[in-house]
Protein backbone atom coordinates (compact mmCIF):
# COMPACT_ATOMS: atom_id res chain seq x y z
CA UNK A 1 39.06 63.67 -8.31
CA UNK A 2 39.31 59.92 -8.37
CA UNK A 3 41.03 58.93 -5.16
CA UNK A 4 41.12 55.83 -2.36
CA UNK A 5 41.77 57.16 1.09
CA UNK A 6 42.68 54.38 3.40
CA UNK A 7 41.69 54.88 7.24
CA UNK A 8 41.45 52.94 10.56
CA UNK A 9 45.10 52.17 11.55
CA UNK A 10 46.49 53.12 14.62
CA UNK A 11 48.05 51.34 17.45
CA UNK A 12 47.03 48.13 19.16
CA UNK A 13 47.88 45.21 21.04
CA UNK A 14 48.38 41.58 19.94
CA UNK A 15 44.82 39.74 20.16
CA UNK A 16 43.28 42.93 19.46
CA UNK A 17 41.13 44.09 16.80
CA UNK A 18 40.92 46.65 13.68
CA UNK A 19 38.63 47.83 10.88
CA UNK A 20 40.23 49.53 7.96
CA UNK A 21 38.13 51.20 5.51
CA UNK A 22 38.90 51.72 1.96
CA UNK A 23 36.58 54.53 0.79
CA UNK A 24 36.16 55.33 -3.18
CA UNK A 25 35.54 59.17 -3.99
CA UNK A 26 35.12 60.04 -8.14
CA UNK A 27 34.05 57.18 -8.87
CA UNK A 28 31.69 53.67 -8.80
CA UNK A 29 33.60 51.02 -6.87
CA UNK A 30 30.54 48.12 -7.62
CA UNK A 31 29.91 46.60 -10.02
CA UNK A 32 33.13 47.76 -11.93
CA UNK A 33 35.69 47.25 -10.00
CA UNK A 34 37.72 44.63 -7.59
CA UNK A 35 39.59 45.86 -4.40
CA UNK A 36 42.79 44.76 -2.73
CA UNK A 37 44.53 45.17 0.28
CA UNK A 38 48.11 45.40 0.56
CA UNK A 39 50.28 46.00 3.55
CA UNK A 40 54.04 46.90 3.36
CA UNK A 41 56.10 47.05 6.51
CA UNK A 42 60.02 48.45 6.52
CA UNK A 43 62.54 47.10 4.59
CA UNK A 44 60.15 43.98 3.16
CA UNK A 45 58.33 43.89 -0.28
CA UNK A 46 54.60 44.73 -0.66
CA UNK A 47 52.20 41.92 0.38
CA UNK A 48 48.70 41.34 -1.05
CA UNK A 49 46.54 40.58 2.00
CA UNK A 50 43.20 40.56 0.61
CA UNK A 51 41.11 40.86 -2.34
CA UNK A 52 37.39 41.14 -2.96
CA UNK A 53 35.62 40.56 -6.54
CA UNK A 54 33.57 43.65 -8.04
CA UNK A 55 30.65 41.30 -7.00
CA UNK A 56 32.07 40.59 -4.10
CA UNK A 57 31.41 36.69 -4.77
CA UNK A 58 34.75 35.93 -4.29
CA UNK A 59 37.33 36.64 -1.83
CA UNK A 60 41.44 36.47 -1.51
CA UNK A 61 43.54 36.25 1.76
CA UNK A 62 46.89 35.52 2.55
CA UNK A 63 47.84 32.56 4.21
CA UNK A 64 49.37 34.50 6.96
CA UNK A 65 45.96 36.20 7.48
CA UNK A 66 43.53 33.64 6.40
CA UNK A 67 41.17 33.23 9.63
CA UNK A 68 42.07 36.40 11.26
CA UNK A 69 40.92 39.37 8.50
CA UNK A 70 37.23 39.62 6.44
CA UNK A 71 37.26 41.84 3.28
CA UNK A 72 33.65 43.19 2.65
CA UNK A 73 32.48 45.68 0.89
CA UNK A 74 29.59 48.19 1.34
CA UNK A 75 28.13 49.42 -2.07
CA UNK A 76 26.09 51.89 -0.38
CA UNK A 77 28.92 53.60 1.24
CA UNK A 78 31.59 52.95 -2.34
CA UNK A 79 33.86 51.54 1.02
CA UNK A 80 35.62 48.49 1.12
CA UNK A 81 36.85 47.21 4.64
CA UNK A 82 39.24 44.95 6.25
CA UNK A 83 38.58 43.62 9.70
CA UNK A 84 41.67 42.56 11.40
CA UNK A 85 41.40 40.02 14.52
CA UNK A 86 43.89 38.66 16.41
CA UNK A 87 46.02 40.89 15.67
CA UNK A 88 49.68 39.74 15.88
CA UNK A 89 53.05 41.96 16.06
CA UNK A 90 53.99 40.72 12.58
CA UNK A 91 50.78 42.29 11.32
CA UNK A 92 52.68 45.74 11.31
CA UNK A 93 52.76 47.73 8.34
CA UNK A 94 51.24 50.11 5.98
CA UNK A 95 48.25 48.75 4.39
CA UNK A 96 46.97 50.12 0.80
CA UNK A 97 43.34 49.51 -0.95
CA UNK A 98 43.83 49.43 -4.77
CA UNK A 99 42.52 48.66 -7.60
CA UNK A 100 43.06 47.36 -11.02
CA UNK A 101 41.35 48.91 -14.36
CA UNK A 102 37.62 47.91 -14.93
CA UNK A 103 36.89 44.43 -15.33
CA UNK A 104 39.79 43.17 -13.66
CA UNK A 105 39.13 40.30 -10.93
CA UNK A 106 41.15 39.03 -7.94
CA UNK A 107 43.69 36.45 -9.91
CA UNK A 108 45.84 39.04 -11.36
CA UNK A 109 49.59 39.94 -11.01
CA UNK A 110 50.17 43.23 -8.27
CA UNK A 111 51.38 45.27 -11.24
CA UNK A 112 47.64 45.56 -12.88
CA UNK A 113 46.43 47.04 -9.69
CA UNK A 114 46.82 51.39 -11.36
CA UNK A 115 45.19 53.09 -8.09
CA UNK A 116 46.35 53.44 -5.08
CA UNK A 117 45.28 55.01 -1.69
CA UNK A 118 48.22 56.78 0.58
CA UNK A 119 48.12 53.91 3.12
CA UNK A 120 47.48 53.41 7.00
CA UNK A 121 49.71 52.66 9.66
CA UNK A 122 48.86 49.55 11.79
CA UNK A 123 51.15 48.97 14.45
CA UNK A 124 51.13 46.09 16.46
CA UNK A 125 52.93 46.27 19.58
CA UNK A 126 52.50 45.72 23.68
């Protein structure tokens, strides 16, 4: 079945450090296809984060994480990651990999994005 399975949350402290992994099953993440993070935490709307081209020549980051979290992507494992530095408390949420049809790059509205892992808490906290 085609499916994203986010994993690598869990609990940390501010400054601290995490690497989520994104991992394709079903089907052929390169060369087809670009991958986003999101993260959603309660009662705020779904953020983009990050985004990495099918080619994975270009890259996306929020402002709020620019400096702090690297999107890669591993073709030989069909896994795209995010590592997360200095982490901070406002960091906390659910984050989502997903992906838009085919052929899709980076510089596209959230709505195109059609697949959708179930999500991993990162919590933030001392």
């Amino acid at each position: 079945q085609v499916q994203l399975v986010e994993s690598g949350g869990g609990l940390v402290q501010p400054g601290g450090s995490l690497r989520l992994s994104c991992a394709a099953s079903g089907f052929t993440l390169t060369p087809y296809y670009a991958v986003a993070w999101f993260r959603q935490a309660p009662g705020k709307e779904r953020e983009r984060v990050s985004c990495i081209s099918s080619s994975a020549l270009f890259t996306y980051y929020a402002d709020s994480v620019k400096g702090r979290f690297t999107i890669s992507r591993d073709n030989t494992k069909n896994t795209v990651y995010l590592q997360m530095n200095s982490l901070k408390p406002e960091d906390t949420a659910v984050y989502y990999c997903a992906t838009p049809p085919r052929g899709y790059g980076c510089a596209i509205d959230r709505y195109v994005f059609d697949q959708w892992g179930q999500g991993t808490q990162v919590t933030v906290s001392s």
